[in-house]
PDB file of N, CA and C in Angstrom:
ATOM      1  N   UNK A   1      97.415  79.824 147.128  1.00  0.00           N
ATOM      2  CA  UNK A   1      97.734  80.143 148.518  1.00  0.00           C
ATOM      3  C   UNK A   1      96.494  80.770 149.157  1.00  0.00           C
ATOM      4  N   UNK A   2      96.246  79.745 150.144  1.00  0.00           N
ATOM      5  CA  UNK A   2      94.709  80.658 150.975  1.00  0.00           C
ATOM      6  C   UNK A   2      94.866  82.144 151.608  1.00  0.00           C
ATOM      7  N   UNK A   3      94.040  82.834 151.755  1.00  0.00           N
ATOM      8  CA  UNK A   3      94.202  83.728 152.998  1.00  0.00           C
ATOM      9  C   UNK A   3      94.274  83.489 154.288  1.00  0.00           C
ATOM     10  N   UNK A   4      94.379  82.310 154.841  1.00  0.00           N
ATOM     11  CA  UNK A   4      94.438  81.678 156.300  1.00  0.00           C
ATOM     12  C   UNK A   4      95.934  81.399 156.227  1.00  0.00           C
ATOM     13  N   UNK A   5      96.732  81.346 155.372  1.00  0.00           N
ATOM     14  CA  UNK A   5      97.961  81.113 155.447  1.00  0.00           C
ATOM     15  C   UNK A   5      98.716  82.135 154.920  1.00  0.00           C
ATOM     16  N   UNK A   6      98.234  82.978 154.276  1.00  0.00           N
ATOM     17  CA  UNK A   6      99.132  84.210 154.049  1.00  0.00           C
ATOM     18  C   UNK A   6      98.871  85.158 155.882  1.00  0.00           C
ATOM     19  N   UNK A   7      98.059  85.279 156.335  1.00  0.00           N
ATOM     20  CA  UNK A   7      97.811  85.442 157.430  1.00  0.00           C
ATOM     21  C   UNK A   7      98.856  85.078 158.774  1.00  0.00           C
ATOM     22  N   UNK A   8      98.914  83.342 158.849  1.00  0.00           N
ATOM     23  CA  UNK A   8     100.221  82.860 159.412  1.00  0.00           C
ATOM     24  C   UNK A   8     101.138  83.540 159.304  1.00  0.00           C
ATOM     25  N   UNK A   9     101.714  84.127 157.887  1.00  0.00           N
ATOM     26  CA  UNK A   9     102.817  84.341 157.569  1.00  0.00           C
ATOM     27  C   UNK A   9     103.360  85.541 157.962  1.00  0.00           C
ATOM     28  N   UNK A  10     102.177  86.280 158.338  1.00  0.00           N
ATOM     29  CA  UNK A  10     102.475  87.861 158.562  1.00  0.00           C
ATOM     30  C   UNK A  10     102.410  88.443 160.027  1.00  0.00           C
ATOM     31  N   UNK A  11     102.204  87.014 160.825  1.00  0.00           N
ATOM     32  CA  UNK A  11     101.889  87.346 162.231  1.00  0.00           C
ATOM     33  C   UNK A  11     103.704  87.545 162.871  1.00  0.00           C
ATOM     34  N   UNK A  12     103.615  88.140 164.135  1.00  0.00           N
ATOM     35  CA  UNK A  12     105.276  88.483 164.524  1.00  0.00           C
ATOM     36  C   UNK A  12     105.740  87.438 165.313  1.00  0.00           C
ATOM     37  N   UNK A  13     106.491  86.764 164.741  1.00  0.00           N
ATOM     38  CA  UNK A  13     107.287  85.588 164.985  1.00  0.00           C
ATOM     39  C   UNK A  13     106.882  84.802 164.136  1.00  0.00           C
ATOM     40  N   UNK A  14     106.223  84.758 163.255  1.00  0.00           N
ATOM     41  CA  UNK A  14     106.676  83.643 161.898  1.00  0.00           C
ATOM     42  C   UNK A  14     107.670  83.353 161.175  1.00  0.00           C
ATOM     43  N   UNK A  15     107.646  82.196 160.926  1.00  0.00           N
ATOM     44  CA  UNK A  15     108.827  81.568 160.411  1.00  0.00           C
ATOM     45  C   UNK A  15     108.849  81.186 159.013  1.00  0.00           C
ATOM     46  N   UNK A  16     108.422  81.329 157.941  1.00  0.00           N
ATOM     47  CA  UNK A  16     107.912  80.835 156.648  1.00  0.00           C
ATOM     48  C   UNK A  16     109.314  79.814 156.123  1.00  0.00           C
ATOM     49  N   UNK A  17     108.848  79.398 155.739  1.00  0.00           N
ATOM     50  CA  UNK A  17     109.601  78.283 154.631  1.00  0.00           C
ATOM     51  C   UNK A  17     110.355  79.197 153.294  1.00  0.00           C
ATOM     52  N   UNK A  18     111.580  78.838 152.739  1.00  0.00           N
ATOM     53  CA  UNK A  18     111.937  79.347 151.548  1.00  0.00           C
ATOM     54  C   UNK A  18     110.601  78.890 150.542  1.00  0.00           C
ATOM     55  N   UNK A  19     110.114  77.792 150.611  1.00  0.00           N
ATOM     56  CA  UNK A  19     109.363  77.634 149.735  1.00  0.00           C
ATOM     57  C   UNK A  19     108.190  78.512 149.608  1.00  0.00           C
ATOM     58  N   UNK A  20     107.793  78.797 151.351  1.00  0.00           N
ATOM     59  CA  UNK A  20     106.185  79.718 150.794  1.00  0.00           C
ATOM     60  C   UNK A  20     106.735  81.091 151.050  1.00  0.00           C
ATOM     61  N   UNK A  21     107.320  81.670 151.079  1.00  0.00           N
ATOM     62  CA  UNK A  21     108.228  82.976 150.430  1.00  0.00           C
ATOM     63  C   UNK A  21     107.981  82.776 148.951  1.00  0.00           C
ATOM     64  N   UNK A  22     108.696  82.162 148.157  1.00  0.00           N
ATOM     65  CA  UNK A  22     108.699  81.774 146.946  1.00  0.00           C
ATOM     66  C   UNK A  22     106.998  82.046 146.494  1.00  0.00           C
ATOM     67  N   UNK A  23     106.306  80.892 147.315  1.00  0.00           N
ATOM     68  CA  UNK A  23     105.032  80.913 146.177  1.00  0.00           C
ATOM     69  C   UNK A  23     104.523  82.132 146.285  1.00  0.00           C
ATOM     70  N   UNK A  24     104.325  82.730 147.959  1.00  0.00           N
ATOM     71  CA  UNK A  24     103.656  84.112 147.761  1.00  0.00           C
ATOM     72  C   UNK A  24     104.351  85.121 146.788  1.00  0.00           C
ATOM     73  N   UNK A  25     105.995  85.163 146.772  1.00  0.00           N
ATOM     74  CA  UNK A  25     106.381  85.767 145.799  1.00  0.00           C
ATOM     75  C   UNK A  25     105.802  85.723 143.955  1.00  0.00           C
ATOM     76  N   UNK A  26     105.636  83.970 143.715  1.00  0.00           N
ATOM     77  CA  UNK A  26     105.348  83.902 142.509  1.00  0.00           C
ATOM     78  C   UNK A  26     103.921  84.244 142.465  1.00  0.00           C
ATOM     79  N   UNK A  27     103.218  84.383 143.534  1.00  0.00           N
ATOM     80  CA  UNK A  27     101.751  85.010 142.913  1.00  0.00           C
ATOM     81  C   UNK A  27     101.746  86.209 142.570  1.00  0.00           C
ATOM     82  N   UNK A  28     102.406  87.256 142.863  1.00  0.00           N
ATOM     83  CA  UNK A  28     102.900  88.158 142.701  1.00  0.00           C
ATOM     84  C   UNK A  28     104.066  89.146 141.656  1.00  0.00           C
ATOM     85  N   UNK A  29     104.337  87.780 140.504  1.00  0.00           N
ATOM     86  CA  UNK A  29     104.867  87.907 139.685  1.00  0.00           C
ATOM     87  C   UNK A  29     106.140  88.297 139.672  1.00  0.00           C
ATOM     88  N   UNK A  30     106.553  87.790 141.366  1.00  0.00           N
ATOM     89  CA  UNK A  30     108.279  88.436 141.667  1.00  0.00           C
ATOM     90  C   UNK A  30     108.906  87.126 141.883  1.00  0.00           C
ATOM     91  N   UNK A  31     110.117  86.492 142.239  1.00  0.00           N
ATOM     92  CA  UNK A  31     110.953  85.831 142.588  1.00  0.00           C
ATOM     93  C   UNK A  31     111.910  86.455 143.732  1.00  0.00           C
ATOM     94  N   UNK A  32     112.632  85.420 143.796  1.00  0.00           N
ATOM     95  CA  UNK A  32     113.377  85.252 145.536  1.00  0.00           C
ATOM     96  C   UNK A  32     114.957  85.278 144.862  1.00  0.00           C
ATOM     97  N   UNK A  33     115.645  86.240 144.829  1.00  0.00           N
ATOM     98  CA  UNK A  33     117.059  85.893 145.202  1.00  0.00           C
ATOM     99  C   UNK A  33     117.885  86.217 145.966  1.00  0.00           C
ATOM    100  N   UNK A  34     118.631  84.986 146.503  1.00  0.00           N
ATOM    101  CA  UNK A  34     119.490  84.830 147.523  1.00  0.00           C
ATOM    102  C   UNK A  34     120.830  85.193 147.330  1.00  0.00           C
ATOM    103  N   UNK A  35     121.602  86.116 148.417  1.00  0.00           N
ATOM    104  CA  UNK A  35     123.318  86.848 147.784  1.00  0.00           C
ATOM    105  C   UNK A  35     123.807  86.798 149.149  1.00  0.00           C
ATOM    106  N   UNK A  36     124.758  86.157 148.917  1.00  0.00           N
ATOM    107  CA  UNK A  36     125.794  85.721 150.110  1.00  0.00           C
ATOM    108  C   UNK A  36     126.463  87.244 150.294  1.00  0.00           C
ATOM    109  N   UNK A  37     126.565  87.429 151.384  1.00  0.00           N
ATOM    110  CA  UNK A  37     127.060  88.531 152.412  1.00  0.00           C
ATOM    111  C   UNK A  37     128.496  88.692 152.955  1.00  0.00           C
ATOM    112  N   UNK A  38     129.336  89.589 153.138  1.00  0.00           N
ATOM    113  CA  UNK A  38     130.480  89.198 154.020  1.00  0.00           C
ATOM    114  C   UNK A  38     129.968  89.032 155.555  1.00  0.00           C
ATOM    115  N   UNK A  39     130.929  88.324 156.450  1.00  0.00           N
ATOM    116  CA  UNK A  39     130.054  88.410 157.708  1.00  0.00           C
ATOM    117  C   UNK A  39     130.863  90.026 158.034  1.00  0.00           C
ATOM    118  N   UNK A  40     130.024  90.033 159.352  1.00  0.00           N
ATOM    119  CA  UNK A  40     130.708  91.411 159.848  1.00  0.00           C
ATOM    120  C   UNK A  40     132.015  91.304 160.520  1.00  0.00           C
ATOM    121  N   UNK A  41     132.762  92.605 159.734  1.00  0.00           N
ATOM    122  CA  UNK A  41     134.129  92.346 160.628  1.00  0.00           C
ATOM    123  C   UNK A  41     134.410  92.879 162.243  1.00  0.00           C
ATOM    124  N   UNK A  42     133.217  93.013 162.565  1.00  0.00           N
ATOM    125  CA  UNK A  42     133.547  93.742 164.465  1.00  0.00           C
ATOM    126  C   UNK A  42     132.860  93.003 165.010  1.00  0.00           C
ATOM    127  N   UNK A  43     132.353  91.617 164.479  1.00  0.00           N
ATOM    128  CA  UNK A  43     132.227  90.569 165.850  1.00  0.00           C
ATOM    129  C   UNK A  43     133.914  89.865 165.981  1.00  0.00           C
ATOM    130  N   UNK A  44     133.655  89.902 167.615  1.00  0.00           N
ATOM    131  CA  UNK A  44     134.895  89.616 168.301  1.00  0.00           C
ATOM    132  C   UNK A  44     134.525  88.318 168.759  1.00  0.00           C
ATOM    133  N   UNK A  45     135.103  87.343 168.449  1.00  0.00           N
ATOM    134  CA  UNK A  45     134.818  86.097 168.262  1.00  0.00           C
ATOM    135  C   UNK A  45     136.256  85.260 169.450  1.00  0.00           C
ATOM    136  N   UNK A  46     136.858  86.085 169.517  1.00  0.00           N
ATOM    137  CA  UNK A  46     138.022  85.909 170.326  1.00  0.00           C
ATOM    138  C   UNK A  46     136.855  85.666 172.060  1.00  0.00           C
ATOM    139  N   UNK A  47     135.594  86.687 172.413  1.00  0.00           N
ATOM    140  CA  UNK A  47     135.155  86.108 173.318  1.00  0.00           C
ATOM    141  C   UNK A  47     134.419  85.050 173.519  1.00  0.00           C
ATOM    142  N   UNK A  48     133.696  84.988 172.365  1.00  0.00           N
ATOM    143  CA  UNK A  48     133.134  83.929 171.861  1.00  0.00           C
ATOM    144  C   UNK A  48     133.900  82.682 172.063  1.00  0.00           C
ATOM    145  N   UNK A  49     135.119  82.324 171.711  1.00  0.00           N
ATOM    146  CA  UNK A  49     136.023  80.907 171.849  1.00  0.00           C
ATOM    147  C   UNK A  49     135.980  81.512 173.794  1.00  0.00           C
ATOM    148  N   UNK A  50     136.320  81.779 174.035  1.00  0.00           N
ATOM    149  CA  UNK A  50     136.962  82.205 175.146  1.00  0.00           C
ATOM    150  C   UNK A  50     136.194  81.858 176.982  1.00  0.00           C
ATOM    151  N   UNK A  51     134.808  82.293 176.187  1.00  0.00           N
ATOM    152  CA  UNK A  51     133.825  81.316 177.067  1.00  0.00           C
ATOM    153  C   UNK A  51     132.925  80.276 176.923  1.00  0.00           C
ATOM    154  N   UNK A  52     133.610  79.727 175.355  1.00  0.00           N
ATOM    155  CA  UNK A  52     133.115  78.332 175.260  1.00  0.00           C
ATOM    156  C   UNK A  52     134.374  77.476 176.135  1.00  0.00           C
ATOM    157  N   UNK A  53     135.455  77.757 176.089  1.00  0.00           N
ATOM    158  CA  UNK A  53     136.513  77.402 177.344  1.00  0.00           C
ATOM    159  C   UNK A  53     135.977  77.294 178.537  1.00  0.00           C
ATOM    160  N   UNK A  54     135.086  77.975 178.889  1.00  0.00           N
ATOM    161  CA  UNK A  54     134.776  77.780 180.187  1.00  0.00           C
ATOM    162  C   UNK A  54     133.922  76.352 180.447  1.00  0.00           C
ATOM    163  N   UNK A  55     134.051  76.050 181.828  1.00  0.00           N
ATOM    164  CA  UNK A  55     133.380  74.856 181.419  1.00  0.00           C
ATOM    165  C   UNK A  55     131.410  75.379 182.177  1.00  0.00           C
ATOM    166  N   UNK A  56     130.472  74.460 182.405  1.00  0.00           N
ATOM    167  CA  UNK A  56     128.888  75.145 182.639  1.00  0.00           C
ATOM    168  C   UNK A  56     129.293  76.220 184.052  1.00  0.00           C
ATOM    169  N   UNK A  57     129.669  75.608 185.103  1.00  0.00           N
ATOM    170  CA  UNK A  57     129.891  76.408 186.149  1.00  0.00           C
ATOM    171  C   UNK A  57     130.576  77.426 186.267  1.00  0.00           C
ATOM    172  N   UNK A  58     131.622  77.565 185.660  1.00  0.00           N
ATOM    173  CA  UNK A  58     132.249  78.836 185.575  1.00  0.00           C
ATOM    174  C   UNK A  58     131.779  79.503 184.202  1.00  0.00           C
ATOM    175  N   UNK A  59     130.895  79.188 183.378  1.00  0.00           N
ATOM    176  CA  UNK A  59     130.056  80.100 182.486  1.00  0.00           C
ATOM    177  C   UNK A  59     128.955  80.628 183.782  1.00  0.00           C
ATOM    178  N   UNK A  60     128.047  79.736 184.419  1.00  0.00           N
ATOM    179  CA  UNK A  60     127.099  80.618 185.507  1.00  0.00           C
ATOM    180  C   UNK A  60     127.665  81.273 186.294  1.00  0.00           C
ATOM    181  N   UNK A  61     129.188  81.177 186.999  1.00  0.00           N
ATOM    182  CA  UNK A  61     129.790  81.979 187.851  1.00  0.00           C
ATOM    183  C   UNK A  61     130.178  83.603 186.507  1.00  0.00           C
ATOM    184  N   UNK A  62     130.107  83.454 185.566  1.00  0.00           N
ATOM    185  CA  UNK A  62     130.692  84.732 184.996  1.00  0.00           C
ATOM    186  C   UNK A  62     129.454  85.492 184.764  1.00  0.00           C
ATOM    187  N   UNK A  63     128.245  84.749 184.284  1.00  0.00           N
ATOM    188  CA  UNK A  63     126.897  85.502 184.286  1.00  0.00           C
ATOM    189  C   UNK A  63     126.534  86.025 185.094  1.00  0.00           C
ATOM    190  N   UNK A  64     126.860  85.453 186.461  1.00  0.00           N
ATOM    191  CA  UNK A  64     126.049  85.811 187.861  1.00  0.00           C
ATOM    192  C   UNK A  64     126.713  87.323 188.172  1.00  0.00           C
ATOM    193  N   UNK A  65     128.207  87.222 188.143  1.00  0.00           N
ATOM    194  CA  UNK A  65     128.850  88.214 188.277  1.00  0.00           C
ATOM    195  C   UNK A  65     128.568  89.225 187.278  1.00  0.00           C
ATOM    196  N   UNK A  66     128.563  89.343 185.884  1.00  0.00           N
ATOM    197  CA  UNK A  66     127.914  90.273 185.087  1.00  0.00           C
ATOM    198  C   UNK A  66     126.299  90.642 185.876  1.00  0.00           C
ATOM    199  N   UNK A  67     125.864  89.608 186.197  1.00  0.00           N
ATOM    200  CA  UNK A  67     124.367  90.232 186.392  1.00  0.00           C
ATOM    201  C   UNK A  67     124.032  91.406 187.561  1.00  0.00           C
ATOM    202  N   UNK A  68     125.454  90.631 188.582  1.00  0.00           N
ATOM    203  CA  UNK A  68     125.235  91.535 189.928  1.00  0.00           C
ATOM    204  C   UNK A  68     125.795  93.217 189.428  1.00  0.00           C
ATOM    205  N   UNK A  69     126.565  93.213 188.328  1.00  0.00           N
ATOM    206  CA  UNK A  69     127.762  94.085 187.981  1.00  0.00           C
ATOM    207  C   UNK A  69     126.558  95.321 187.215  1.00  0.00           C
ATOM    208  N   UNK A  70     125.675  94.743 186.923  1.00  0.00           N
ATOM    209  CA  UNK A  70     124.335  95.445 185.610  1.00  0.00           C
ATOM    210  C   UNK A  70     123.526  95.913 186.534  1.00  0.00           C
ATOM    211  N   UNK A  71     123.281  95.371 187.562  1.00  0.00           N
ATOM    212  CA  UNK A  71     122.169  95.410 188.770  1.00  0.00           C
ATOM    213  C   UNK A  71     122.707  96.563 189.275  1.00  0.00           C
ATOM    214  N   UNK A  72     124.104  96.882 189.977  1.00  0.00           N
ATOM    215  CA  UNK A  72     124.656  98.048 190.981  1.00  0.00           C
ATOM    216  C   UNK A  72     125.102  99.063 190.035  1.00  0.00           C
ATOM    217  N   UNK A  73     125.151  98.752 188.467  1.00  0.00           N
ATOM    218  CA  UNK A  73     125.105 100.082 187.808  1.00  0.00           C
ATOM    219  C   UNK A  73     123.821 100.703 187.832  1.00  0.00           C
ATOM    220  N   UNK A  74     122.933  99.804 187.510  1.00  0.00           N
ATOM    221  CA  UNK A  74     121.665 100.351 187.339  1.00  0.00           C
ATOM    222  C   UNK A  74     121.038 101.015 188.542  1.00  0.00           C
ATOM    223  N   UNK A  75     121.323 100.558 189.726  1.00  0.00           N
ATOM    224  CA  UNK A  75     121.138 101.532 190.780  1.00  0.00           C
ATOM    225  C   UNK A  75     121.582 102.529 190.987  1.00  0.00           C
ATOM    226  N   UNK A  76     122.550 102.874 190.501  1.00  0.00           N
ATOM    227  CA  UNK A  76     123.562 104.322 190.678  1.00  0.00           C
ATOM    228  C   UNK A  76     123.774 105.124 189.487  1.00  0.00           C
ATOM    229  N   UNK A  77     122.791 104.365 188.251  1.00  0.00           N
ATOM    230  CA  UNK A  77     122.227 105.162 187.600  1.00  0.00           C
ATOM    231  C   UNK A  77     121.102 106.608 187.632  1.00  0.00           C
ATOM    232  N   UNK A  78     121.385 107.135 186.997  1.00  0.00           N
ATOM    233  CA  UNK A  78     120.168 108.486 187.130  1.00  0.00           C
ATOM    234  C   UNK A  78     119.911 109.343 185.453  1.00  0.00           C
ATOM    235  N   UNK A  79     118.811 109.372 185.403  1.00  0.00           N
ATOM    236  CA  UNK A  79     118.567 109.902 184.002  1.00  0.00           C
ATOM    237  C   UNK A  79     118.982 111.501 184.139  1.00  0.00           C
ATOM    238  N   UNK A  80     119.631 111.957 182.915  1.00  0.00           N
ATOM    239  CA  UNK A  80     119.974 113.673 182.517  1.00  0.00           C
ATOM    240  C   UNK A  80     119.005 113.474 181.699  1.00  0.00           C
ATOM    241  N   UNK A  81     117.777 114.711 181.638  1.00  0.00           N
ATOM    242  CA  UNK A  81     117.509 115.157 180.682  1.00  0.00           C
ATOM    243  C   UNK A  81     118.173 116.049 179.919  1.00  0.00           C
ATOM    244  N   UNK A  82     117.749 115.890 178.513  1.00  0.00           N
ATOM    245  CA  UNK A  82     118.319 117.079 177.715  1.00  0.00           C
ATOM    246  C   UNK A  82     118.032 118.337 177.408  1.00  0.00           C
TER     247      UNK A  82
END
């Protein structure tokens, strides 16, 4: 493995391959193992189905409205220091 490509690998937003994980691992005299996870139980997936129901236009009509809704909090926001 060159140093021009271990380089790639370490920049922010790289994407490496299982495979060159692996080799840099095996130069290194370590290995790769993989362990299945539970997913998390507090994604709410109920919204998730809920605005795939929607069809494109009334998904941009619900964004727009969240966006205006984020916008007039944020104006009538004010920082407390502590």
């Amino acid at each position: 493995m060159t140093q021009s490509m271990i380089a790639r690998m370490e920049r922010p937003g790289a994407n490496p391959t299982v495979d060159s994980v692996e080799a840099v691992l095996g130069a290194m005299h370590r290995g790769l193992a993989l362990t299945p996870t539970p997913r998390l139980p507090d994604v709410d997936e109920t919204q998730i189905v809920a605005r795939l129901k929607l069809t494109p236009a009334e998904r941009l009509a619900t964004f727009e409205a969240s966006q205006r809704n984020l916008l007039d909090l944020l104006a009538t926001a004010r920082r407390i220091d502590a």
